[in-house]
PDB file of N, CA and C in Angstrom:
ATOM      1  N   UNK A   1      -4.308 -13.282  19.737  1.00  0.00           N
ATOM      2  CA  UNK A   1      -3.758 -11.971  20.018  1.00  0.00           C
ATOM      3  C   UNK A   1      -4.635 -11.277  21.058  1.00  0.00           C
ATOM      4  N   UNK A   2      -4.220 -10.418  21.695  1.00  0.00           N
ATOM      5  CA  UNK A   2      -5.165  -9.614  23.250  1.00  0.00           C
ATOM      6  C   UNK A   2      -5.218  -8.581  22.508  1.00  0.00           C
ATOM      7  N   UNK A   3      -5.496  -8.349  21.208  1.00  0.00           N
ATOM      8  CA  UNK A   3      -5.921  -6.689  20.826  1.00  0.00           C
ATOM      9  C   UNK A   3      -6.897  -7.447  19.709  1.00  0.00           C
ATOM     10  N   UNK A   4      -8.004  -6.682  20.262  1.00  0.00           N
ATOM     11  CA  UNK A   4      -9.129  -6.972  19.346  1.00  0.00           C
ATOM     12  C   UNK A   4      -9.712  -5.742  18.605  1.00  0.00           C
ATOM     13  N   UNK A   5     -10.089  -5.829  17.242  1.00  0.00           N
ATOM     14  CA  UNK A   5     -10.117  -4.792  16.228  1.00  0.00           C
ATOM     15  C   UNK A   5     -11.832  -4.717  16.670  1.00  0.00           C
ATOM     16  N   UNK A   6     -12.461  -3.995  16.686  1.00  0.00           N
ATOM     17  CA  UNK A   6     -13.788  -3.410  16.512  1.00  0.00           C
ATOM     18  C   UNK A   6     -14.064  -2.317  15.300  1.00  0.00           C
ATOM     19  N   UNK A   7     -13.248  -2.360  14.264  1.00  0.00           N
ATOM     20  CA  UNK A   7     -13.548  -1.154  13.217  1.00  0.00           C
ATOM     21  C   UNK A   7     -14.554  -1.847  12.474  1.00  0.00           C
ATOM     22  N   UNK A   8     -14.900  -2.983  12.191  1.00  0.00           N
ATOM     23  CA  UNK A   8     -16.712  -3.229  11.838  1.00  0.00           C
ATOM     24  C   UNK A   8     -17.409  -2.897  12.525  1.00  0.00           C
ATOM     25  N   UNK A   9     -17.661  -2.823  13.499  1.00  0.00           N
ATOM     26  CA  UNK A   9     -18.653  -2.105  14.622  1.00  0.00           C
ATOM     27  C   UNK A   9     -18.710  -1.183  14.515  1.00  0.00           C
ATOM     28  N   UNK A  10     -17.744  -0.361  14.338  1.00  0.00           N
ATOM     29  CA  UNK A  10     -17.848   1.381  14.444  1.00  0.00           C
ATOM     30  C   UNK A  10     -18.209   1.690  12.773  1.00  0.00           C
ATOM     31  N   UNK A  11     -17.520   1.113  11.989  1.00  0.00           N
ATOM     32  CA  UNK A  11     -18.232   1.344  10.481  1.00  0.00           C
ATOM     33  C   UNK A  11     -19.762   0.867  10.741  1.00  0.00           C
ATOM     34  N   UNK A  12     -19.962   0.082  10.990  1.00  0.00           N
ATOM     35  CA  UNK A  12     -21.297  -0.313  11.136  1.00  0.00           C
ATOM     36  C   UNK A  12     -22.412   1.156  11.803  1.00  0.00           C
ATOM     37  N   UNK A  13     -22.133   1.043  13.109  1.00  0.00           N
ATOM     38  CA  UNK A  13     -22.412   2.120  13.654  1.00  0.00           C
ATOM     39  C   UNK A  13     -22.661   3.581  12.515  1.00  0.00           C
ATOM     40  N   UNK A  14     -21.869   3.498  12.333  1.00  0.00           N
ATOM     41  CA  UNK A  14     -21.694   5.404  11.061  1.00  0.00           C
ATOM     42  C   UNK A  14     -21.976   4.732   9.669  1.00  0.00           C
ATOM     43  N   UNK A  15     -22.610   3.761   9.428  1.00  0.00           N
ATOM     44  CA  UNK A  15     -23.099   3.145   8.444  1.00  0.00           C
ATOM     45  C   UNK A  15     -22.043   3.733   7.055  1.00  0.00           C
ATOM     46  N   UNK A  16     -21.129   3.439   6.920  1.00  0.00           N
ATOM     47  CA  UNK A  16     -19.932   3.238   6.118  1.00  0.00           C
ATOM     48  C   UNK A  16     -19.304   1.714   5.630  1.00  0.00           C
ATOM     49  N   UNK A  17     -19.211   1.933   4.322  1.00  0.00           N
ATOM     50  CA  UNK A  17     -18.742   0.641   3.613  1.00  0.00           C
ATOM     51  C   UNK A  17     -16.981   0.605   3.854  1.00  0.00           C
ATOM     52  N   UNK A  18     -17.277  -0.438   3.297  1.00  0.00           N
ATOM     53  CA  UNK A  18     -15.190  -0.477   3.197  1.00  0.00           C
ATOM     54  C   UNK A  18     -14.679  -0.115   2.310  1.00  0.00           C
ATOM     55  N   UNK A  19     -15.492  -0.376   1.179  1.00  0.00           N
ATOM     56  CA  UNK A  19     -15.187   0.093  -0.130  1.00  0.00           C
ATOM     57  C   UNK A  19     -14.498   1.688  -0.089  1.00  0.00           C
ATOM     58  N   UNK A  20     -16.099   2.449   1.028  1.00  0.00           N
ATOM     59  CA  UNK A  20     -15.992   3.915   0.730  1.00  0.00           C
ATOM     60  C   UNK A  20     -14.632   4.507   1.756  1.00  0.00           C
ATOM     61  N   UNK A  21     -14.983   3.801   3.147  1.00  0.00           N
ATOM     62  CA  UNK A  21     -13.473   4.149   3.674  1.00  0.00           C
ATOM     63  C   UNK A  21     -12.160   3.748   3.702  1.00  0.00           C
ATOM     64  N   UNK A  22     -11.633   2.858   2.830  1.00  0.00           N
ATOM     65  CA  UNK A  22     -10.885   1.994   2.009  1.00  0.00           C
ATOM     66  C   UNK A  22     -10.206   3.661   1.003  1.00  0.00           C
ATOM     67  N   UNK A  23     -11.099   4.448   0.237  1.00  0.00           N
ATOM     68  CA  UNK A  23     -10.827   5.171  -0.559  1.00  0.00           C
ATOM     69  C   UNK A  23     -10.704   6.229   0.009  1.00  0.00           C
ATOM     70  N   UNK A  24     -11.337   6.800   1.143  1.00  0.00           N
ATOM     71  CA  UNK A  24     -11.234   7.722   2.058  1.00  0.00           C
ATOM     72  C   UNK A  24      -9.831   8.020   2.923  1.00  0.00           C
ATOM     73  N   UNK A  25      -9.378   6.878   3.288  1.00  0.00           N
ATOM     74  CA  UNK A  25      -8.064   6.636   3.557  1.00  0.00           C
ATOM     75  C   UNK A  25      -6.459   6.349   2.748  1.00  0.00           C
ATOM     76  N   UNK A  26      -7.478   6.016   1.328  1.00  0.00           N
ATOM     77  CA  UNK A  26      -6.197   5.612   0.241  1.00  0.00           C
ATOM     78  C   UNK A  26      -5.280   4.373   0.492  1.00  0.00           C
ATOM     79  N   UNK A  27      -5.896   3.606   0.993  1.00  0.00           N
ATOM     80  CA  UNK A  27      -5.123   2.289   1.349  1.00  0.00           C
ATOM     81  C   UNK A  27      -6.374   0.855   0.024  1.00  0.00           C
ATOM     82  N   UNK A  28      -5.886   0.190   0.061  1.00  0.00           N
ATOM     83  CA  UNK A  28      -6.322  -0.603  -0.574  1.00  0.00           C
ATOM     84  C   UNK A  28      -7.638  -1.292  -0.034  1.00  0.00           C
ATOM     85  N   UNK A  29      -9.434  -2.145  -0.341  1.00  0.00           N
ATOM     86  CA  UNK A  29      -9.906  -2.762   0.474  1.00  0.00           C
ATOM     87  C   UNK A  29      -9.245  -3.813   1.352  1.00  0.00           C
ATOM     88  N   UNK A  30      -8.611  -4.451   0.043  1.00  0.00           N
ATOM     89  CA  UNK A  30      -7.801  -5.753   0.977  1.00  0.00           C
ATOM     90  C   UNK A  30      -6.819  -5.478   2.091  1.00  0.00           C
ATOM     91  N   UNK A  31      -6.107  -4.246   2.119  1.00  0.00           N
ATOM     92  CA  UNK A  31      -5.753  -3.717   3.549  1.00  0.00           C
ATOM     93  C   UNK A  31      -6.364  -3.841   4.665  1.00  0.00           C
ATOM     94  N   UNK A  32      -7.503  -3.203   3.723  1.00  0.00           N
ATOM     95  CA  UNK A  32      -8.242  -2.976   4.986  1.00  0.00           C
ATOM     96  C   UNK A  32      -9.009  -4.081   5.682  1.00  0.00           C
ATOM     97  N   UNK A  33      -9.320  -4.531   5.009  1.00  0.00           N
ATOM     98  CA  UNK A  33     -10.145  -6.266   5.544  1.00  0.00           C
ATOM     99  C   UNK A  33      -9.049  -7.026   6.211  1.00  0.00           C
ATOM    100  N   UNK A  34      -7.811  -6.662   6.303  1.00  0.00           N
ATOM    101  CA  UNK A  34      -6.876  -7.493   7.016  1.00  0.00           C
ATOM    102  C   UNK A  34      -6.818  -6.643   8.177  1.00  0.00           C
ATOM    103  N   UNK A  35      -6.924  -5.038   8.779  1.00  0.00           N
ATOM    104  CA  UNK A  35      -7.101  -4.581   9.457  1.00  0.00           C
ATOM    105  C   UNK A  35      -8.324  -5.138  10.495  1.00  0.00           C
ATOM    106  N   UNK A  36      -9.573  -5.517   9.528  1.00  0.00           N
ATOM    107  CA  UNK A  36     -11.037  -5.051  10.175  1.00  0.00           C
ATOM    108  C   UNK A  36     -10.437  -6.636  11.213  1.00  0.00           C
ATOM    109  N   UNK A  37     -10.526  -7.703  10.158  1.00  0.00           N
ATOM    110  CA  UNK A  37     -10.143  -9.023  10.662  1.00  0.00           C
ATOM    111  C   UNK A  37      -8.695  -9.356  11.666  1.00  0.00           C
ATOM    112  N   UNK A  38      -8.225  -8.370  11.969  1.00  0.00           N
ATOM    113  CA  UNK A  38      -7.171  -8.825  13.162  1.00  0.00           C
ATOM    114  C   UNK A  38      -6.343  -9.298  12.365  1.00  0.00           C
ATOM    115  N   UNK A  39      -5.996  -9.595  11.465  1.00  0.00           N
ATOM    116  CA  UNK A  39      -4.588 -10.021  10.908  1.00  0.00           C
ATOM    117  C   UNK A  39      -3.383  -9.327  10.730  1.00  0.00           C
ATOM    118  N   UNK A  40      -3.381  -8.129  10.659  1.00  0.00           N
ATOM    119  CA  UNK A  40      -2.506  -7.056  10.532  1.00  0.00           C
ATOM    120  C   UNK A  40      -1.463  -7.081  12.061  1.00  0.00           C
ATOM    121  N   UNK A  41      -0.572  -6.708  11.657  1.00  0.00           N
ATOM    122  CA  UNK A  41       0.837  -6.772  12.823  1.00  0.00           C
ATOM    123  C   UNK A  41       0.705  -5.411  13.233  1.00  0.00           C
ATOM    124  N   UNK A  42       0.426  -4.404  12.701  1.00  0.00           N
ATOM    125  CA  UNK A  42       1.029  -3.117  12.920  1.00  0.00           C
ATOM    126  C   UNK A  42       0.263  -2.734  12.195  1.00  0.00           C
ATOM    127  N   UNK A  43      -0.100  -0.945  12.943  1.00  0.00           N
ATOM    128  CA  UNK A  43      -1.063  -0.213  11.780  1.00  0.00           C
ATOM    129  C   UNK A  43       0.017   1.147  12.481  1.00  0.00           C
ATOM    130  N   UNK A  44       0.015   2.131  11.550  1.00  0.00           N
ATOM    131  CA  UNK A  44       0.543   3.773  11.738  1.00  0.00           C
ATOM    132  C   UNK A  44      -0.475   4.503  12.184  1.00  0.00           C
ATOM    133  N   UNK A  45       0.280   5.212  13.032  1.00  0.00           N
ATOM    134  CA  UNK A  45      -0.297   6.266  13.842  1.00  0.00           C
ATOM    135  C   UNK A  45      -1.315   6.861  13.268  1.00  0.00           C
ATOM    136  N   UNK A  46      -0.799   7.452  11.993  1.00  0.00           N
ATOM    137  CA  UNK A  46      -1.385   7.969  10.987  1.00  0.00           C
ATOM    138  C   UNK A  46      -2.648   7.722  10.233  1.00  0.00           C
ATOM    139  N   UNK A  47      -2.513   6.638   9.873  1.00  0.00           N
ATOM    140  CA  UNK A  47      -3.680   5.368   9.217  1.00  0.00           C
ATOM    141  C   UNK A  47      -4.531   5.657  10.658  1.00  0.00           C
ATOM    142  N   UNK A  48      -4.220   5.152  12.089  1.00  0.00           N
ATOM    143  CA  UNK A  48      -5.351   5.180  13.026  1.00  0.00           C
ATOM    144  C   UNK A  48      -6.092   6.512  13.152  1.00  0.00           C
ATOM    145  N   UNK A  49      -5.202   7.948  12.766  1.00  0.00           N
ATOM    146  CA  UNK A  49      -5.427   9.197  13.042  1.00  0.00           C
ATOM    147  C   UNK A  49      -6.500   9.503  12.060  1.00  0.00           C
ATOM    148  N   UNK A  50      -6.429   8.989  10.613  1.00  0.00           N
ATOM    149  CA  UNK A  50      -7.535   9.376   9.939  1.00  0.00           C
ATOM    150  C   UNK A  50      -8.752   8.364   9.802  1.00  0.00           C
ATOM    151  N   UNK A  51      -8.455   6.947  10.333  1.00  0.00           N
ATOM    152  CA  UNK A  51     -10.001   6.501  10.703  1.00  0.00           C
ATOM    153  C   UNK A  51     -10.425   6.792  11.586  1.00  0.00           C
ATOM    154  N   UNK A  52     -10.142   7.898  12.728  1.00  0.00           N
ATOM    155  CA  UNK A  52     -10.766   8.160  14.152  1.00  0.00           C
ATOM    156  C   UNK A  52     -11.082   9.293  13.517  1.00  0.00           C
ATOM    157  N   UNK A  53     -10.671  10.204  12.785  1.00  0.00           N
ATOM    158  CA  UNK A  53     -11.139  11.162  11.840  1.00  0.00           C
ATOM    159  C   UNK A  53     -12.695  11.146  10.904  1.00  0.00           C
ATOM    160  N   UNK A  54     -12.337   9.788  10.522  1.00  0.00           N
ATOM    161  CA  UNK A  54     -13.597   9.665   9.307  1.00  0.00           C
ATOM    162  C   UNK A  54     -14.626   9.459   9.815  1.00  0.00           C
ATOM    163  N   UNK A  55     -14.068   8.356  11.307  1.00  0.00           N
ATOM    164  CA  UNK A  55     -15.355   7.711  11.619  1.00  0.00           C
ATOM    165  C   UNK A  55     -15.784   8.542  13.261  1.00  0.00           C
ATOM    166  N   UNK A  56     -15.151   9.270  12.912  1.00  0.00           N
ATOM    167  CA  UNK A  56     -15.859  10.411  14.021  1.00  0.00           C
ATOM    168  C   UNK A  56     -15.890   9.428  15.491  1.00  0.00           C
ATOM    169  N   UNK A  57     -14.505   8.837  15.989  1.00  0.00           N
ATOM    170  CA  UNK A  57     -14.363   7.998  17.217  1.00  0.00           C
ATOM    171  C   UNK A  57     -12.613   8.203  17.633  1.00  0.00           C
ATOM    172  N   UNK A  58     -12.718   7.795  18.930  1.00  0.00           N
ATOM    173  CA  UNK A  58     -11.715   7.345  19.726  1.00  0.00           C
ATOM    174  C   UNK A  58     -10.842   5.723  19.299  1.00  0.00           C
ATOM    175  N   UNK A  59      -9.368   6.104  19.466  1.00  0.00           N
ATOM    176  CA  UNK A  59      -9.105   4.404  19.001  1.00  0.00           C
ATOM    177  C   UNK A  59      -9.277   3.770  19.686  1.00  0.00           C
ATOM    178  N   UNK A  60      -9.711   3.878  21.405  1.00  0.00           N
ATOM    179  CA  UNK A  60      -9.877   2.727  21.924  1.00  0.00           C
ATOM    180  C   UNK A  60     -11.517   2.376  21.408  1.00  0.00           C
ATOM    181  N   UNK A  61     -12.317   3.389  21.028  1.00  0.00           N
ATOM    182  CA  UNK A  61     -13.372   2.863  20.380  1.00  0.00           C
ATOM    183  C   UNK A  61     -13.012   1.471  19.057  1.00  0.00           C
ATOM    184  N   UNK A  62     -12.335   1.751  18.453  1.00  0.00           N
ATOM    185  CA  UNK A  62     -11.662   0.606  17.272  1.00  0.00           C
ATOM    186  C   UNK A  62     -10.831  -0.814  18.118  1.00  0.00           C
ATOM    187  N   UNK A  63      -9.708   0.219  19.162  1.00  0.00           N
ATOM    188  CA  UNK A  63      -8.792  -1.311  19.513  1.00  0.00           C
ATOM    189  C   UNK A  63      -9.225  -1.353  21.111  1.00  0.00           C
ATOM    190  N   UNK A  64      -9.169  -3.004  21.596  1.00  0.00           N
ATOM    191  CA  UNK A  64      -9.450  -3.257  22.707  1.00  0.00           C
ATOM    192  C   UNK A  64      -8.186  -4.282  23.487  1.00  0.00           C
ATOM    193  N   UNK A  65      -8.182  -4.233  24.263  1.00  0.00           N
ATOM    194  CA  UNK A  65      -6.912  -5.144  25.086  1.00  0.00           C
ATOM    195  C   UNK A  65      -7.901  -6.152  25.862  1.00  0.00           C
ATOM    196  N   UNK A  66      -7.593  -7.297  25.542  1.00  0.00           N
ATOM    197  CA  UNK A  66      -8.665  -8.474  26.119  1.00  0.00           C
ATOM    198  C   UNK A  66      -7.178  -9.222  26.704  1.00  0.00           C
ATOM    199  N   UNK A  67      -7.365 -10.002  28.253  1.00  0.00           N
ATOM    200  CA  UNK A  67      -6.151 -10.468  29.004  1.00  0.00           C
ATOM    201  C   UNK A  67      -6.754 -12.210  29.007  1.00  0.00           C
ATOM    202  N   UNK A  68      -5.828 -12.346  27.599  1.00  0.00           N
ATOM    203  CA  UNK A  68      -5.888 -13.712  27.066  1.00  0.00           C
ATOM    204  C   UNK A  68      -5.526 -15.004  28.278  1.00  0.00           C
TER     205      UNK A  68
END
């Protein structure tokens, strides 16, 4: 896929677990580990609006376009 997830990096960065923003967001961990890991098809506006929220960033800070 040419969209690469960086939301471990930026959790990393703001030293945040998944556990804690997993609950912060109200989505499940295992959601979210399918998010962190690129497996996910689709994420909502919404869902992106409050991890750029939590984690105090931009989404292109999280998503990247790499020309496979």
């Amino acid at each position: 896929m040419a969209i690469i997830i960086n939301l471990d990096v930026i959790m990393a960065k703001r030293k945040i677990r998944s556990k804690e923003l997993a609950k912060e967001l109200g989505i499940t961990e295992a959601n979210l580990s399918i998010l962190k890991t690129g497996k996910a098809k689709a994420i909502r506006f919404s869902t992106l609006e409050s991890i750029c929220e939590i984690l105090d960033c931009q989404p292109g800070d999280i998503l990247e376009y790499t020309n496979e």
